[in-house]
Protein backbone atom coordinates (compact mmCIF):
# COMPACT_ATOMS: atom_id res chain seq x y z
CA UNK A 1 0.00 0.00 0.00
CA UNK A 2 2.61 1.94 1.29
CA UNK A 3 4.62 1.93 -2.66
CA UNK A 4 0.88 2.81 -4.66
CA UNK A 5 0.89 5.65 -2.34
CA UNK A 6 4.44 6.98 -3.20
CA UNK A 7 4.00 5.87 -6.72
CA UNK A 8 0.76 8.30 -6.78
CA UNK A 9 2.52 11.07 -5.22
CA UNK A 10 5.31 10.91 -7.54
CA UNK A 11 2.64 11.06 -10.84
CA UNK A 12 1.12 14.40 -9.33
CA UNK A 13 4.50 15.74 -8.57
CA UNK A 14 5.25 14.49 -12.44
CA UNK A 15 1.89 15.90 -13.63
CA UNK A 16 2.70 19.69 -11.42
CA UNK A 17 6.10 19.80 -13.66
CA UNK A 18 4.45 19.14 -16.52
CA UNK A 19 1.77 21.54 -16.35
CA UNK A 20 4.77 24.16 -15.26
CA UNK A 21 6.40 23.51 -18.60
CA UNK A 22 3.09 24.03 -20.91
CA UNK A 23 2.04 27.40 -19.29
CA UNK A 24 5.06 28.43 -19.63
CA UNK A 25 5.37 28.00 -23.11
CA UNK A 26 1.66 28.45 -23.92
CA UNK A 27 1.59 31.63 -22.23
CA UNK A 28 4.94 33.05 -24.41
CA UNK A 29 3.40 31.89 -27.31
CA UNK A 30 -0.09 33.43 -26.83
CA UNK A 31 1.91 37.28 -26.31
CA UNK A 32 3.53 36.16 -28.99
CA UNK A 33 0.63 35.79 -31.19
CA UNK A 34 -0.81 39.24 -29.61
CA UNK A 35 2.33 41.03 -30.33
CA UNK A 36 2.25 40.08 -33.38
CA UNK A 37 -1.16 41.18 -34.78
CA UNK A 38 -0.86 44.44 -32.81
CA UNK A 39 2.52 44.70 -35.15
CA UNK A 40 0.65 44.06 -37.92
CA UNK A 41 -2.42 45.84 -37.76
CA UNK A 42 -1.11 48.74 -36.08
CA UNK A 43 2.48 48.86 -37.86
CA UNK A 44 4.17 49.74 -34.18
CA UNK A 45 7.19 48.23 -35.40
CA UNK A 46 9.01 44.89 -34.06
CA UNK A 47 9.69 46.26 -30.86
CA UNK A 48 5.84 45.86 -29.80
CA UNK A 49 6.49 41.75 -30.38
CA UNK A 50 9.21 41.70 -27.94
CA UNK A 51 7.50 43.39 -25.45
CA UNK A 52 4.86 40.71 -25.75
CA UNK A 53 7.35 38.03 -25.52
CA UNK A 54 8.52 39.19 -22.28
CA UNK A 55 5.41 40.07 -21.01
CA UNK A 56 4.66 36.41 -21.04
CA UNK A 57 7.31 34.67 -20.20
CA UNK A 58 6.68 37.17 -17.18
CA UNK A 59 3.09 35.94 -16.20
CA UNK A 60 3.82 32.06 -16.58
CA UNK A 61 6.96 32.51 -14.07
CA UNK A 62 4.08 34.34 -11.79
CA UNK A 63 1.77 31.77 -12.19
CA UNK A 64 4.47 29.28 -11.35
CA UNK A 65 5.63 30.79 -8.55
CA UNK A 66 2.11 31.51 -7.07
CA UNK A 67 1.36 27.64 -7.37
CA UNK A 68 4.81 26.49 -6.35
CA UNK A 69 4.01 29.39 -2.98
CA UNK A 70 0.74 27.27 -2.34
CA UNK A 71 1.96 23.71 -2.74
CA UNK A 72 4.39 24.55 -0.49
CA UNK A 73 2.28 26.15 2.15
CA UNK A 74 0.14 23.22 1.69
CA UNK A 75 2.98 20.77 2.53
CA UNK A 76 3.64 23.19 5.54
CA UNK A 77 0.46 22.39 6.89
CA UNK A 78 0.19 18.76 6.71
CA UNK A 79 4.16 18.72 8.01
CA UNK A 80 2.57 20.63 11.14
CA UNK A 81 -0.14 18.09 11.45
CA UNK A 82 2.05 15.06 11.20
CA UNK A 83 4.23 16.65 14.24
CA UNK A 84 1.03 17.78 16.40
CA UNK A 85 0.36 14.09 16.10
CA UNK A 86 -3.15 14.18 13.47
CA UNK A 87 -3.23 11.86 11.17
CA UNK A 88 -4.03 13.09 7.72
CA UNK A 89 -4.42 10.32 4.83
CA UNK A 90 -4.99 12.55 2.04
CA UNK A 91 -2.26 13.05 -0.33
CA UNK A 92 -1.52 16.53 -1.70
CA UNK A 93 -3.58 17.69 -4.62
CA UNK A 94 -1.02 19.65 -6.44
């Protein structure tokens, strides 16, 4: 029982990554795409793209670190529980 558990934890841990790595690119790609148009519609010149680019490669790292910040607050609290002597069988929904 004891291995399916750690074998589970390890998938969501695999799965958080995962998810990391395809905002992260996603979201670059999508500011891409809006720089772009705005370039070409507006003629603001190439400097509008970059912008863009930056701008999300900015908000994925945000996102990341905002869910990175709450899985580990939520590991925090079931640490805490495990010393106060509460047994908690859930396993962390990351």
């Amino acid at each position: 029982m004891s291995s399916d558990r750690e074998l589970n934890v390890l998938w969501k841990h695999l799965r958080f990554v995962s998810i990391l790595g395809i905002v992260m690119t996603f979201s670059v790609v999508i500011f891409f795409t809006i720089g772009y148009f705005l370039n070409s519609y507006l003629n603001l010149g190439s400097w509008i793209v970059i912008v863009f680019i930056f701008l999300g490669a900015g908000l994925g790292l945000f996102w990341a670190y905002r869910r990175i910040a709450a899985m580990l607050k939520e590991l925090t609290a079931q640490e805490q529980k495990k010393a106060n002597g509460e047994s908690d069988s859930s396993v962390i929904d990351l």
